[in-house]
Protein backbone atom coordinates (compact mmCIF):
# COMPACT_ATOMS: atom_id res chain seq x y z
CA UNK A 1 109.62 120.91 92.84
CA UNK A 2 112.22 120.67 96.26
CA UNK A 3 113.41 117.10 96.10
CA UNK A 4 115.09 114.94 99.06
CA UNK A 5 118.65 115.35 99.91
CA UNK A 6 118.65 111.87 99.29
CA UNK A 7 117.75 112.21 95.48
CA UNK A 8 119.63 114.91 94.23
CA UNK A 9 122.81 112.86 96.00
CA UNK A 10 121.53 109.93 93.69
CA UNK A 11 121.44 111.97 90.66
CA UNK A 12 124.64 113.48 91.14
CA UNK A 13 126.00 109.92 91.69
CA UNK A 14 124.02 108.94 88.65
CA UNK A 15 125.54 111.58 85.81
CA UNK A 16 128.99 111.40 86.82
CA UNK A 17 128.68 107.60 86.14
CA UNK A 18 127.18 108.90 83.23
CA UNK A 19 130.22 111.10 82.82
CA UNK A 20 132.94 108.21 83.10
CA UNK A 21 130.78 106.01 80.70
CA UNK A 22 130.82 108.63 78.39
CA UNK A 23 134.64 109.28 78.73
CA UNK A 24 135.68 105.55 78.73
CA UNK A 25 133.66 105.45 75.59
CA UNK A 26 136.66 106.88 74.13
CA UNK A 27 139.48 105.44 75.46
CA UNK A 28 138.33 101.34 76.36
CA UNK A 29 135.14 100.37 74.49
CA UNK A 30 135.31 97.53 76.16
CA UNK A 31 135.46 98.98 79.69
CA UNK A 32 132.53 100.67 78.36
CA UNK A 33 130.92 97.37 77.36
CA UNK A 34 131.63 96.17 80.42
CA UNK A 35 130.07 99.04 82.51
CA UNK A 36 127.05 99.12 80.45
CA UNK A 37 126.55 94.96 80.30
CA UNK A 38 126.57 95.59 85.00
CA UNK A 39 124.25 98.53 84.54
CA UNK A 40 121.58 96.54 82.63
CA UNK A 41 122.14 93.61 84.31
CA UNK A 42 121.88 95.36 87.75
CA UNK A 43 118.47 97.42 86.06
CA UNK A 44 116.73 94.59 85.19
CA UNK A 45 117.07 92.95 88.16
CA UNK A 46 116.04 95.87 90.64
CA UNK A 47 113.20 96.60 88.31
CA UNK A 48 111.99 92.82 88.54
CA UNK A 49 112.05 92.66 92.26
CA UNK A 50 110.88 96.04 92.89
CA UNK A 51 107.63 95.83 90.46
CA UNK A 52 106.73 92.87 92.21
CA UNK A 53 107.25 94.10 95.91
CA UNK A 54 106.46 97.78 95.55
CA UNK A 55 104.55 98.41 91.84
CA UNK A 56 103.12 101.74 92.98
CA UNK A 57 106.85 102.85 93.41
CA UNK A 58 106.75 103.15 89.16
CA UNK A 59 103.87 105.60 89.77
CA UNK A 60 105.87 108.17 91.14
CA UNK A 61 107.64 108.72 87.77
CA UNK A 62 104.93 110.71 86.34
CA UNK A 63 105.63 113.68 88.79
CA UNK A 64 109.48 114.27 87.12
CA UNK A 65 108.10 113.78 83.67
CA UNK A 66 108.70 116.03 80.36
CA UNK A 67 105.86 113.62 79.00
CA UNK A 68 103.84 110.04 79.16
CA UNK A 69 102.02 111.63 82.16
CA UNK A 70 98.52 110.03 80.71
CA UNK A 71 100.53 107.04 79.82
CA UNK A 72 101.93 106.20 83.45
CA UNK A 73 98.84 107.51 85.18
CA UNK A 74 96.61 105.64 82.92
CA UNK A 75 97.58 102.15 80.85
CA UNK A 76 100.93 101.95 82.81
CA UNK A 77 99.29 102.12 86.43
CA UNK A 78 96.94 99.10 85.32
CA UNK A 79 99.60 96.91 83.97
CA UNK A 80 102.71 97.98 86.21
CA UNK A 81 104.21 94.63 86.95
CA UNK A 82 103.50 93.23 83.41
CA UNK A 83 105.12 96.22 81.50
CA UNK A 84 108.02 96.34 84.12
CA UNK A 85 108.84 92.88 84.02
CA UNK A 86 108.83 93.32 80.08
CA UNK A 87 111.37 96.09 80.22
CA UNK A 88 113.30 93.84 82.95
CA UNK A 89 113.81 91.04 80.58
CA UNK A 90 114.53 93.42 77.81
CA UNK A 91 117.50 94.99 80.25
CA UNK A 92 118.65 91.50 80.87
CA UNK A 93 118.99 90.56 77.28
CA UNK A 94 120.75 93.90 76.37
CA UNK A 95 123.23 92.82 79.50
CA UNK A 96 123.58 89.33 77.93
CA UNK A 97 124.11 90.80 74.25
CA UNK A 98 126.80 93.26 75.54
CA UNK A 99 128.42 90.36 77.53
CA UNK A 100 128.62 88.25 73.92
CA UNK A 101 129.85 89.58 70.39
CA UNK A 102 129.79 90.21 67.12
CA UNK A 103 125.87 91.15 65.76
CA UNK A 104 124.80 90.47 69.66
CA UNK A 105 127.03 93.27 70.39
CA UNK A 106 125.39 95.72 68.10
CA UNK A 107 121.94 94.51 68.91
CA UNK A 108 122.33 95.24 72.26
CA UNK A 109 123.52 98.11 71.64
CA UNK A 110 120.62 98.95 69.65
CA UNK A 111 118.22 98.35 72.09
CA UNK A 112 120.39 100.12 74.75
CA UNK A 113 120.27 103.61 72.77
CA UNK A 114 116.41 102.90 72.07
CA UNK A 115 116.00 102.16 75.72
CA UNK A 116 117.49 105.20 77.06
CA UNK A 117 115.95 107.50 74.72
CA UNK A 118 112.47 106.36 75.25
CA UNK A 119 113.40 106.87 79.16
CA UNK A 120 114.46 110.57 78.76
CA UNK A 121 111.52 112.02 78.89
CA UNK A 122 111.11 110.85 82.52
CA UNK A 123 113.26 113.91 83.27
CA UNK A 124 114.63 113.87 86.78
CA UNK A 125 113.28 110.30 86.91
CA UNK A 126 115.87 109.17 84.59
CA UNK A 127 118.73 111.35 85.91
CA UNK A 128 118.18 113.23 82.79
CA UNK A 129 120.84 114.09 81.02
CA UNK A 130 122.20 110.40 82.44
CA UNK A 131 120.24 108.74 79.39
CA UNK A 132 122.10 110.79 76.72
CA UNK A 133 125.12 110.88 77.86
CA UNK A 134 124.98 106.79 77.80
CA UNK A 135 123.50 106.30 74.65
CA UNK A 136 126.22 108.16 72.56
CA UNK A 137 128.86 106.02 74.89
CA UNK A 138 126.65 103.10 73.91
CA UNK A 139 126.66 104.07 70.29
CA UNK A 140 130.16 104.62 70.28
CA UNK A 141 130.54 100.67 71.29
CA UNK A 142 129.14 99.87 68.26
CA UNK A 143 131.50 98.06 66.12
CA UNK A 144 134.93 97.91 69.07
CA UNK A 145 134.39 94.47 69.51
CA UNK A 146 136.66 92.90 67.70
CA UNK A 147 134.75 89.42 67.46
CA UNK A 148 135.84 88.87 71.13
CA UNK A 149 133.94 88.16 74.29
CA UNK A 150 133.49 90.59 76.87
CA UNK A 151 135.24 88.07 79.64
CA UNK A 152 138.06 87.19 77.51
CA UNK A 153 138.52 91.37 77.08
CA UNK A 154 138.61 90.98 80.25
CA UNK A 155 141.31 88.20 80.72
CA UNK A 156 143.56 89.89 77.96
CA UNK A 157 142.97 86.79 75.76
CA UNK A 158 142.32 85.66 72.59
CA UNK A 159 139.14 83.97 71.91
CA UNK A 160 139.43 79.99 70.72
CA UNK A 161 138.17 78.75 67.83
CA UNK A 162 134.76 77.73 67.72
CA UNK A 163 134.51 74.73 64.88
């Protein structure tokens, strides 16, 4: 299947973030975090406003697919700005939970990994091997952070005291 210049520029782009995710995984968890709280945050809302301006667009999946084929082409194309909104507000909690700490953290993280590897079989539709490559960075975050807030990571400080 010959795809657009455009695309395959996209999906380049889209692993080597992958990539860096992956490899900052290792080194900063909380870089990580951070990365992974913009990337569902900026996901969920592109998939909002897109489902509601161009729903079709969601259709289009089914060509790159390893599977759900009768799933997009069938329940999916019926319900497209329902389900997509659904999975929006799911990406905008995982943002949220990745932005907080403690069990939010890992529940975020939980639904992250779940999320990506219910999107792999999309194929080249989710920059497969993208998905993979961020869930084991995702499940790697698991655990790194250290009862602290993503924005006080950030800052370098300690978080206060909540009574």
């Amino acid at each position: 299947m010959e795809q657009s210049p455009m695309l395959l520029v996209a999906y380049g782009f889209s692993n080597i973030i992958g990539l860096l995710i992956l490899w900052s995984s290792f080194r900063k968890p909380w870089i990580t975090r951070l990365a992974l709280a913009l990337l569902f945050a900026w996901a969920a809302w592109t998939n909002y406003t897109v489902c509601r301006a161009h729903p079709n667009t969601y259709l289009g999946f089914s060509r790159y697919a390893f599977s759900y084929l009768g799933f997009i082409n069938g329940w999916f194309s019926l319900h497209i700005i329902q389900m997509v909104t659904a999975i929006a507000i799911g990406q905008a909690l995982i943002a949220i939970g990745l932005a907080y700490k403690g069990i939010w953290v890992t529940l975020a993280c939980a639904g992250a990994i779940i999320f990506l590897l219910a999107i792999t079989p999309l194929g080249f539709g989710s920059a497969f091997p993208f998905p993979l490559l961020v869930a084991f960075a995702t499940w790697k975050v698991i655990g790194t952070d250290k009862g602290k807030l993503l924005w006080t990571q950030l800052k370098g400080e300690s978080p206060k005291k909540e009574f």
